[in-house]
Protein backbone atom coordinates (compact mmCIF):
# COMPACT_ATOMS: atom_id res chain seq x y z
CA UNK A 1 -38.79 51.82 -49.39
CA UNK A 2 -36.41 52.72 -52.12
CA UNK A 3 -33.48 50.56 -52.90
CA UNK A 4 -30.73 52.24 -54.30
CA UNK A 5 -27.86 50.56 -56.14
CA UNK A 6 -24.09 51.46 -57.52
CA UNK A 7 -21.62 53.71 -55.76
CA UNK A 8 -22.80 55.68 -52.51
CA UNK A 9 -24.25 59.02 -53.54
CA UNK A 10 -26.73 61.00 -52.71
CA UNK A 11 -29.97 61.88 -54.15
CA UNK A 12 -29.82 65.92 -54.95
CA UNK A 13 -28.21 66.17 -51.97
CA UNK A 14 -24.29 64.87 -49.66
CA UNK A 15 -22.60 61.73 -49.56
CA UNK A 16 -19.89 61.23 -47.01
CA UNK A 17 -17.28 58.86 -47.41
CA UNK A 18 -13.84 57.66 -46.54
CA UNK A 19 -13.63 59.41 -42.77
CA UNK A 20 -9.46 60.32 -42.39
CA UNK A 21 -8.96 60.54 -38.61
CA UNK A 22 -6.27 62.19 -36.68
CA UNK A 23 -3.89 59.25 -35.30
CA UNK A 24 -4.61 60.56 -31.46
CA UNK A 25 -5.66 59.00 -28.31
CA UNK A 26 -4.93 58.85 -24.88
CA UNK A 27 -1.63 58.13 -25.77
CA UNK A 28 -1.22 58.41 -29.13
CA UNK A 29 -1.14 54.78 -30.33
CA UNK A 30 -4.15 54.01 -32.14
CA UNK A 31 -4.14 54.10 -35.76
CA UNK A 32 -6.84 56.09 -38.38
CA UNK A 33 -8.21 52.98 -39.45
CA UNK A 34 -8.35 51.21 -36.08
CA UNK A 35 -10.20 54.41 -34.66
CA UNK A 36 -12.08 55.13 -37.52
CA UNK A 37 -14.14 51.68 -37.83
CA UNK A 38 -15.30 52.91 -34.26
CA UNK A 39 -16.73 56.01 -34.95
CA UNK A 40 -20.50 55.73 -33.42
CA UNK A 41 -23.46 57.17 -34.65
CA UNK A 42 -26.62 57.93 -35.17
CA UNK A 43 -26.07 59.23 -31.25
CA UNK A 44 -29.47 60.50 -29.58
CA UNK A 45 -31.64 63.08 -31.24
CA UNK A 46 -28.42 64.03 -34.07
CA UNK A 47 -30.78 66.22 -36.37
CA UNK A 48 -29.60 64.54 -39.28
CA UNK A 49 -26.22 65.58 -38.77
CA UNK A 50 -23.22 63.63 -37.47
CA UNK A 51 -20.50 64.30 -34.77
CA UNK A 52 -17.06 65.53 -36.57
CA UNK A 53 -15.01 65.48 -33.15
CA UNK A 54 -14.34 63.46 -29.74
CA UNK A 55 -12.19 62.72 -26.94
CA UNK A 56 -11.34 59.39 -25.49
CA UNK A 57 -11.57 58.99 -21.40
CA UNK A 58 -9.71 55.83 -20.08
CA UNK A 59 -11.16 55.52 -16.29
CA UNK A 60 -9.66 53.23 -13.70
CA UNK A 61 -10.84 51.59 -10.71
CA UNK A 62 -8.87 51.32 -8.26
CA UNK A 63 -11.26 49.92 -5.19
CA UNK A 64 -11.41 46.14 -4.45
CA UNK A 65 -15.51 46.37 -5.68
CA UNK A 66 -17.47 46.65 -9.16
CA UNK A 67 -18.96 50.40 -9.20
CA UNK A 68 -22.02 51.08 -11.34
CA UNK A 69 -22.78 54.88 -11.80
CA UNK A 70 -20.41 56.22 -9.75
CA UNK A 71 -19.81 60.02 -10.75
CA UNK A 72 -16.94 61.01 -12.13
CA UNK A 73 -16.33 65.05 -12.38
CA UNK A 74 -13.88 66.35 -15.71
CA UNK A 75 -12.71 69.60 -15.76
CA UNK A 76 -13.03 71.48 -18.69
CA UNK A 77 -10.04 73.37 -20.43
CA UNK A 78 -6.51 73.13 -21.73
CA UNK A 79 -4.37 71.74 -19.24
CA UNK A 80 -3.10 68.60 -18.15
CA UNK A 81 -6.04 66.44 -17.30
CA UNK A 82 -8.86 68.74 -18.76
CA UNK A 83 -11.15 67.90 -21.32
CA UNK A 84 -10.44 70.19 -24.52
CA UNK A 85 -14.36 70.99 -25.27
CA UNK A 86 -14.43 74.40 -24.44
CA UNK A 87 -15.90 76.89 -26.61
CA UNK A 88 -18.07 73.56 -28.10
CA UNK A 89 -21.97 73.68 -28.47
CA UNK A 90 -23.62 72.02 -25.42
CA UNK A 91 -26.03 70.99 -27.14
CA UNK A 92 -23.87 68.67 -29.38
CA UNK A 93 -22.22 66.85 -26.31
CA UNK A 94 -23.07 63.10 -26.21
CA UNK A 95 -21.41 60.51 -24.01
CA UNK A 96 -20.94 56.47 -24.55
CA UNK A 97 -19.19 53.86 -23.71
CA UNK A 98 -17.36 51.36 -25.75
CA UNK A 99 -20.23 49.64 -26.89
CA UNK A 100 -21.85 53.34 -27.85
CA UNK A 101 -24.22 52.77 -25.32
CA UNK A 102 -25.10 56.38 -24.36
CA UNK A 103 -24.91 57.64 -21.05
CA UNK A 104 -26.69 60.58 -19.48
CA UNK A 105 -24.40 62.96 -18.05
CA UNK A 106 -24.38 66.59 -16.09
CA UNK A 107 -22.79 69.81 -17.52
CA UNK A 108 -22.65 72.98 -15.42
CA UNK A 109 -20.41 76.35 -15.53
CA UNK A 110 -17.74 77.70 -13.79
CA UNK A 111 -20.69 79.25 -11.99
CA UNK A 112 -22.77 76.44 -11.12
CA UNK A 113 -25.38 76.93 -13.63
CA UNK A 114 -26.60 74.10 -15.62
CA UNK A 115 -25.53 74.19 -19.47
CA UNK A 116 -27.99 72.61 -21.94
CA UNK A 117 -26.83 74.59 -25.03
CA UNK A 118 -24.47 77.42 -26.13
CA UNK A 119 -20.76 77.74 -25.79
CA UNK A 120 -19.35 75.55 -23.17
CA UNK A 121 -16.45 78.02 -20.57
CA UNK A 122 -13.36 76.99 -20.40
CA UNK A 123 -13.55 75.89 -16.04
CA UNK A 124 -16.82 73.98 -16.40
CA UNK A 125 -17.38 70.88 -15.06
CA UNK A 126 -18.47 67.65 -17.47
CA UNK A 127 -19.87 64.70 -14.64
CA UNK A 128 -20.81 61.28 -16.18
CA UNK A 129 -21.48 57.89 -14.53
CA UNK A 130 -19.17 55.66 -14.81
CA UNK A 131 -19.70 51.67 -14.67
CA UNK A 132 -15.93 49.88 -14.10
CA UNK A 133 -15.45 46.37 -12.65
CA UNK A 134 -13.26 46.00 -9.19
CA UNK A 135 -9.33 47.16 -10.29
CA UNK A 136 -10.22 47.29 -13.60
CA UNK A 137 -10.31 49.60 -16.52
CA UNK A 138 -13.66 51.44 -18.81
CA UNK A 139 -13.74 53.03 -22.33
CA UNK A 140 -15.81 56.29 -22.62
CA UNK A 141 -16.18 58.43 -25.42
CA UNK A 142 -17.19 62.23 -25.44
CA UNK A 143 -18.77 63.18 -28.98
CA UNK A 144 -19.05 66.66 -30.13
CA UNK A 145 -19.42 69.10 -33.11
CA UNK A 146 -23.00 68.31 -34.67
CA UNK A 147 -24.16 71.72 -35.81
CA UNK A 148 -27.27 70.07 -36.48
CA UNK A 149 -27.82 67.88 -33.00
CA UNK A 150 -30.31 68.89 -30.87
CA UNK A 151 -30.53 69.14 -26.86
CA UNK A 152 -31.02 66.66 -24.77
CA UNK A 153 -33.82 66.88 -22.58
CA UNK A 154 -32.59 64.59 -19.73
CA UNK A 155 -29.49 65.13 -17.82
CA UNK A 156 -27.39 63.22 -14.98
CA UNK A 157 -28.68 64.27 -11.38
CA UNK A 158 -25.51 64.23 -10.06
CA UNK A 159 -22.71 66.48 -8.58
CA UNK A 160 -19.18 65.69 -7.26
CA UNK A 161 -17.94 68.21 -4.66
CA UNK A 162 -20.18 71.22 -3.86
CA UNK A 163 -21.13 73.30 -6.53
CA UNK A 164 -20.52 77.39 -6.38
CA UNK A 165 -19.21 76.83 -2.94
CA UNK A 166 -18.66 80.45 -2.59
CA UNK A 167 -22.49 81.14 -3.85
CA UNK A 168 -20.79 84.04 -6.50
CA UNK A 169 -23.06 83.45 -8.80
CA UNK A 170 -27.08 83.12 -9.06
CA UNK A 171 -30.44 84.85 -10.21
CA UNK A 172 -33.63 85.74 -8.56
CA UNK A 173 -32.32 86.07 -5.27
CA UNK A 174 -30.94 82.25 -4.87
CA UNK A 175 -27.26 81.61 -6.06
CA UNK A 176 -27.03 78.66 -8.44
CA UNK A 177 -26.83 75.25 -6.99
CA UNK A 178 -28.58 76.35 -3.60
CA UNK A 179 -32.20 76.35 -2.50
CA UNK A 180 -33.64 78.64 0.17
CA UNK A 181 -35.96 76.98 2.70
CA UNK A 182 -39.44 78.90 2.58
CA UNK A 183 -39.11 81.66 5.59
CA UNK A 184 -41.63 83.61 7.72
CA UNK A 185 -41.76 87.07 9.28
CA UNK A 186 -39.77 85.91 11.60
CA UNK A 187 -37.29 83.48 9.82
CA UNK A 188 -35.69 84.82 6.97
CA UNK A 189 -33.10 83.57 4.37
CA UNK A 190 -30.87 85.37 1.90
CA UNK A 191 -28.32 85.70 -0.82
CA UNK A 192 -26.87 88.96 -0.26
CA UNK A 193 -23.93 91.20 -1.12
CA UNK A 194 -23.54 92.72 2.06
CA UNK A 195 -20.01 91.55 4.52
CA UNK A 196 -18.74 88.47 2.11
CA UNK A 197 -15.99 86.72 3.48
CA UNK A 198 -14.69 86.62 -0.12
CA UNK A 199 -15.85 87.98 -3.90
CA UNK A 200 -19.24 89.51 -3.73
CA UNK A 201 -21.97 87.69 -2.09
CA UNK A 202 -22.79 85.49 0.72
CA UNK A 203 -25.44 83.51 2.72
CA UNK A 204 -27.45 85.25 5.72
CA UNK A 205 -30.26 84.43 7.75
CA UNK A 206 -32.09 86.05 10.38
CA UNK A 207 -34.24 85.03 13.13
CA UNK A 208 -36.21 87.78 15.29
CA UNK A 209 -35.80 88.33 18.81
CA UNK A 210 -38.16 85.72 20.70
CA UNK A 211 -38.93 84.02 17.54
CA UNK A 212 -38.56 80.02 17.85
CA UNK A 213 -35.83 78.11 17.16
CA UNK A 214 -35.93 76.07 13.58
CA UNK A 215 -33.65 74.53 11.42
CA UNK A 216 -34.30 77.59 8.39
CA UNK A 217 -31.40 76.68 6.34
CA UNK A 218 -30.44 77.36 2.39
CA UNK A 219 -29.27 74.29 1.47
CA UNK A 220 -27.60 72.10 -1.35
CA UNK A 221 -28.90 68.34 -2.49
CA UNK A 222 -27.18 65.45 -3.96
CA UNK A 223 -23.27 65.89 -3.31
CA UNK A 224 -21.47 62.49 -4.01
CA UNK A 225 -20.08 60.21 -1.59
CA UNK A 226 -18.03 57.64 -1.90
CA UNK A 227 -18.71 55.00 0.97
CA UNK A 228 -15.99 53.73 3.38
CA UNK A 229 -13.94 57.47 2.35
CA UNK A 230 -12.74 60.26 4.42
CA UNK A 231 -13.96 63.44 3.85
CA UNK A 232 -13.48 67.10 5.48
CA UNK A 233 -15.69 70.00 5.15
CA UNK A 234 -14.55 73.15 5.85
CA UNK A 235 -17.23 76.85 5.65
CA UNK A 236 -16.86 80.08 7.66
CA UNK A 237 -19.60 82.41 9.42
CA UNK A 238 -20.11 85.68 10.84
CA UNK A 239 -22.25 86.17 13.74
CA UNK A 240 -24.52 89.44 15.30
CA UNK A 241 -26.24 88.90 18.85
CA UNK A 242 -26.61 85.47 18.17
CA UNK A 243 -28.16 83.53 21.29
CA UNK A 244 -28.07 79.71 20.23
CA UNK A 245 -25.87 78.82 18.02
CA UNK A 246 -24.73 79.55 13.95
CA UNK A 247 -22.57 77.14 11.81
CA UNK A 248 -23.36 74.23 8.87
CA UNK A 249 -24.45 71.23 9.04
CA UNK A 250 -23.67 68.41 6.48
CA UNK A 251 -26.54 64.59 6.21
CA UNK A 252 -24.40 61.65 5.19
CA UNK A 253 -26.75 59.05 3.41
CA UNK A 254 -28.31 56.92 0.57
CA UNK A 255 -31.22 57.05 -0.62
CA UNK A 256 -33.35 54.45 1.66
CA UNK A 257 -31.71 55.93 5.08
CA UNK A 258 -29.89 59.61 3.79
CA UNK A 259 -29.03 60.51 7.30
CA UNK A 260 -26.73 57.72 8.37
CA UNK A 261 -24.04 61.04 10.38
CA UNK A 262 -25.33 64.19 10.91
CA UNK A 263 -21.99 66.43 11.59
CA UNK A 264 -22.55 69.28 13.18
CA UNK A 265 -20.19 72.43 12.40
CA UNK A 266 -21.24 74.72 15.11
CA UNK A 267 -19.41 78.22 15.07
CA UNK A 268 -20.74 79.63 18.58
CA UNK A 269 -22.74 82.64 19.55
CA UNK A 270 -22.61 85.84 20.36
CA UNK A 271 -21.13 88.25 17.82
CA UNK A 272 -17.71 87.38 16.12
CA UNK A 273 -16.16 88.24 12.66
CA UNK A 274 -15.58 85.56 10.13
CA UNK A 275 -14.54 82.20 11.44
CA UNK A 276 -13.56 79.06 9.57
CA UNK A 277 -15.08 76.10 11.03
CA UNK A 278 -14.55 72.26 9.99
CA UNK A 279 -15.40 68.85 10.62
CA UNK A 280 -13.23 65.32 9.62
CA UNK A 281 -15.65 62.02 9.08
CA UNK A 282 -15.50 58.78 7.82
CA UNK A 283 -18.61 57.97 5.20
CA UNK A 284 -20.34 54.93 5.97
CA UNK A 285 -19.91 52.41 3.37
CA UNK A 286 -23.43 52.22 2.07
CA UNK A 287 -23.46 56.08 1.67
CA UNK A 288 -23.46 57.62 -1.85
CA UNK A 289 -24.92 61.05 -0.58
CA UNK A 290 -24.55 63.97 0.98
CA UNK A 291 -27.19 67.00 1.48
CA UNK A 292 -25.41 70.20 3.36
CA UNK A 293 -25.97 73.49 4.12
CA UNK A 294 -26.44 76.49 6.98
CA UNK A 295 -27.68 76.39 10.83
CA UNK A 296 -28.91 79.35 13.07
CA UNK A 297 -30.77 77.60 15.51
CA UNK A 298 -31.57 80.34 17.73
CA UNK A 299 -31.97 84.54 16.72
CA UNK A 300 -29.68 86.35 16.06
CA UNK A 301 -28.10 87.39 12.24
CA UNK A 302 -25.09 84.99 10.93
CA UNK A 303 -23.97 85.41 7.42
CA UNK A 304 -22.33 82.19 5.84
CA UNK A 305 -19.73 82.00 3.20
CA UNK A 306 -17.13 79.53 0.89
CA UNK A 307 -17.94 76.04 1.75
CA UNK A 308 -16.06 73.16 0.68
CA UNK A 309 -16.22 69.20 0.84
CA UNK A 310 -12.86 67.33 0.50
CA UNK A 311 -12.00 63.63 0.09
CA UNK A 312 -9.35 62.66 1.79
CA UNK A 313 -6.42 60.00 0.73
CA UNK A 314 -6.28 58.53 -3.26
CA UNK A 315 -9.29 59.02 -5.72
CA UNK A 316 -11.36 56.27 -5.92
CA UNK A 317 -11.49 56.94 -9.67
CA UNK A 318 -8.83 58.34 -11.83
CA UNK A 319 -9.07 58.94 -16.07
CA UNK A 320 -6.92 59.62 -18.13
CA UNK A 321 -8.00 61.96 -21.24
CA UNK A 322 -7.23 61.77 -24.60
CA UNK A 323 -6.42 64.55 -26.80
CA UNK A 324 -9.78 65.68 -29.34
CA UNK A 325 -9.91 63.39 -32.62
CA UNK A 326 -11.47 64.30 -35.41
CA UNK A 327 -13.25 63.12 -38.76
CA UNK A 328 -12.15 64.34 -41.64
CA UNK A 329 -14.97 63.17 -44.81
CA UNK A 330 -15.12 63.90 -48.12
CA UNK A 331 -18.32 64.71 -49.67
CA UNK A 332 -19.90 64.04 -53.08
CA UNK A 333 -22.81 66.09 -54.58
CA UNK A 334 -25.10 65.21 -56.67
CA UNK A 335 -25.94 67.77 -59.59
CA UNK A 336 -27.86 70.78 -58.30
CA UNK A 337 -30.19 71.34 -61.71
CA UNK A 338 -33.32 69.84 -61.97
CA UNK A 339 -33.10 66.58 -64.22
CA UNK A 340 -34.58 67.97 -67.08
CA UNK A 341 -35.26 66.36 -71.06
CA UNK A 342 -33.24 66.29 -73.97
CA UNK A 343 -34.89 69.71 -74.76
CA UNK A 344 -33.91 71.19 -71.92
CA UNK A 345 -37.44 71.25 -70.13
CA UNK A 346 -37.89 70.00 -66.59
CA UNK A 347 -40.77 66.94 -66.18
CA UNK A 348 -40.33 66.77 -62.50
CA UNK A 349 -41.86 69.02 -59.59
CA UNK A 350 -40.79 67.13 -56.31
CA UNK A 351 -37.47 66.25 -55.67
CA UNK A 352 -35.69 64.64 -52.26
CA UNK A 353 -32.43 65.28 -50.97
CA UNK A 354 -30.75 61.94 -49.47
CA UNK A 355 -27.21 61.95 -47.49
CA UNK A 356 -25.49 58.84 -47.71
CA UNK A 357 -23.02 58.75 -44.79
CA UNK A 358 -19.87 55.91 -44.62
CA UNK A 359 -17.92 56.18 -41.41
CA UNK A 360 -15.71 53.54 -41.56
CA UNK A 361 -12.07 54.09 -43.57
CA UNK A 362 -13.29 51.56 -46.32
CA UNK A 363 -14.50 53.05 -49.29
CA UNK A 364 -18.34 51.47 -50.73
CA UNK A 365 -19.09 50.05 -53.76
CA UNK A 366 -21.75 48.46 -55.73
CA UNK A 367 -23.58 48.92 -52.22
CA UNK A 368 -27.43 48.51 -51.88
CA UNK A 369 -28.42 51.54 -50.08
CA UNK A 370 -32.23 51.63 -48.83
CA UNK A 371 -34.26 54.59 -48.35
CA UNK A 372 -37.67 54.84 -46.61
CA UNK A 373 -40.06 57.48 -48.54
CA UNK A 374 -42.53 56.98 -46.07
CA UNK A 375 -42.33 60.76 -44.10
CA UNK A 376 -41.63 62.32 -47.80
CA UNK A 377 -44.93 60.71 -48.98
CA UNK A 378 -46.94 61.95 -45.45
CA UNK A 379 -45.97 65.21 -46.91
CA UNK A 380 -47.33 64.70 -49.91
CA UNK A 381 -50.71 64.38 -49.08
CA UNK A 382 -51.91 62.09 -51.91
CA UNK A 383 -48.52 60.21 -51.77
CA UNK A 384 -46.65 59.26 -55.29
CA UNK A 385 -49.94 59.12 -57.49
CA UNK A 386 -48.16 56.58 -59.38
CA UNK A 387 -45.86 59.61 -60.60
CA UNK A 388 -42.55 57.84 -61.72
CA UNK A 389 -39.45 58.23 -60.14
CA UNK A 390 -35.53 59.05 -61.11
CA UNK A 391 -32.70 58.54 -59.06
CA UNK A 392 -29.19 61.00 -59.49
CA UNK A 393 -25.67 60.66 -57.88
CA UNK A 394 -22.76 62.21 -58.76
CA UNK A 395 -21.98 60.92 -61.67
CA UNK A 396 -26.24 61.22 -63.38
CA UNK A 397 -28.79 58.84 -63.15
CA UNK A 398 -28.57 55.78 -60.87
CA UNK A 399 -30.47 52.20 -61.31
CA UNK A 400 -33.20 51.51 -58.68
């Protein structure tokens, strides 16, 4: 290791000190240097950078029990009750709570496709898991801005509500979100653009003439549920010669038993246009799950179309989101030309950069900084050889 000492600097490379932070917040009321001595990082896998920007989430509890990774689903965007990340890397977002414990957390488009990196749309939804005690009140933070972080290769699996209810968008045949059960000659599953109720594309299955009767479905996993809530679900099919019956079907669950209800949606049979069909329920209390999705349980042809999944009465969970902060540094180079002899000639052929990062409002001083040479010297092959070394801020040489 290499012990530095004077005033933070860097070694031929940045030092950033003295963060000045916007004086925003939920509502306002916190001060630069209350926020500021705050700030968290490293966060997970930060490339050597550091996040520049984030937004405060105050959630609130409202049930009479202590939840523990209950989802909570933010809209992304401008308006009242959105989070302001839009047009932000996804690859930079991190999540933690007060204690900068971080979380893991889902990000998907306005189109139900996962987001891992890139520009995040304005209309995309942010889901994290939130851990509150009974009418009480939890801290969150949302970090981003860290050109240099990289992805994160886990993510929440998690949704609240259903996700591209109207299946608009997709690839390969499947719209995003959805999963096709495996069909046969006679039993056959779609995404197609033919008769949608709405937009461009819709669900369809057939089942031949004389074929028999299964529960071929294209389906979607892992919905939320909050036990002990009311919910409604409300989709709409069309129906050709159907003889049985078409409709959805929604599993209400956990994860030991995740068919405690089974409501049936049942649109009929025959042949009839578009119909909306709908069914009210009450979860059980130790659900946290739903799986849904579509039902011809005969032959026929039914096409399927805009499915939703309401919860009825107060949320559960409300937040309220703060406007983006960010952190404002000033940074100190070190000289760019090689340290070189009173003739002008340069002794040295290696050099390290080394960024010295202070987040907290205080300026350092006469601070022991210590720097571990260990990778540099892996990359050396024969390591230091004994070769001296020389230290340079800002300002020239520094002890060591």
């Amino acid at each position: 290791m290499l012990c530095l000492l004077g005033t933070p600097y860097a070694v031929a490379g940045t030092e950033k000190t003295s963060p000045q932070q916007a004086n925003v917040g939920a509502k306002g009321t916190e001060s630069a240097a209350e926020t500021a001595g705050r700030w968290h990082h490293p966060l997970y896998l930060d490339g050597g950078g550091y996040w520049r920007a984030r937004v405060l989430l105050r959630v609130r509890n409202r049930l009479q029990r202590d939840v523990a990774g209950e989802p909570l689903a933010l809209t992304v965007g401008r308006k009242a009750g959105q989070i302001a990340i839009d047009g932000q890397a996804a690859q930079s977002l991190r999540v933690c709570n007060a204690a900068g414990v971080e979380m893991l957390f889902n990000l998907v488009g306005p189109d139900g496709r996962p987001l891992s990196e890139g520009p995040i749309p304005a209309g995309s939804t942010l889901t994290i898991p939130v851990e509150c005690p009974a009418s009480g009140e939890a801290t969150y933070w949302v970090y981003f801005d860290n050109p240099k972080a990289w992805s994160v290769p886990d993510f929440l699996q998690a949704s609240v509500g259903v996700r591209n209810g109207g299946v608009e968008y997709g690839e390969a045949g499947t719209p995003f979100g959805w999963e096709h059960d495996r069909g046969d000659a006679d039993h056959r599953t779609a995404w197609v653009s033919e008769h949608p109720r709405s937009g461009r594309y819709c669900l369809k299955t057939v089942v031949r003439d004389g074929a028999e009767p299964t529960w071929i479905a294209t389906r979607q996993r892992g919905i939320h549920i909050v036990g002990g809530a009311r919910y409604v679900m409300r989709a709409w099919v069309k129906a050709e010669n159907v003889k049985g019956y078409a409709g959805w079907y929604i599993h209400v669950g956990n994860r030991d038993e995740p068919m405690m209800i089974a409501p049936m949606l049942p649109a009929g049979d025959g042949t009839f246009d578009w119909k909306q069909i709908e069914a009210t329920f009450t979860a059980p209390p130790d659900a946290d799950r739903a799986d849904l999705g579509t039902v011809l349980r005969g032959t026929g042809t039914a096409w399927f179309d805009d499915v939703t999944l309401e919860c009825l009465g107060e949320r559960r969970l409300s937040v309220e989101v703060g406007r983006p902060e960010r952190l404002q540094v000033r940074e100190l180079r070190a000289p760019t030309p090689w340290l070189a002899t009173s003739g002008g000639l340069s002794v040295w052929d290696v050099r390290v950069p080394v960024s010295v990062l202070n987040l907290s409002a205080t300026p350092l001083s006469k601070t022991l900084v210590r720097v571990s040479l260990a990778p540099k010297k892996g990359r050396l092959r024969g390591g230091f050889g004994g070769r001296p070394l020389r230290v340079v801020g800002p300002t020239g040489p520094v002890r060591h």
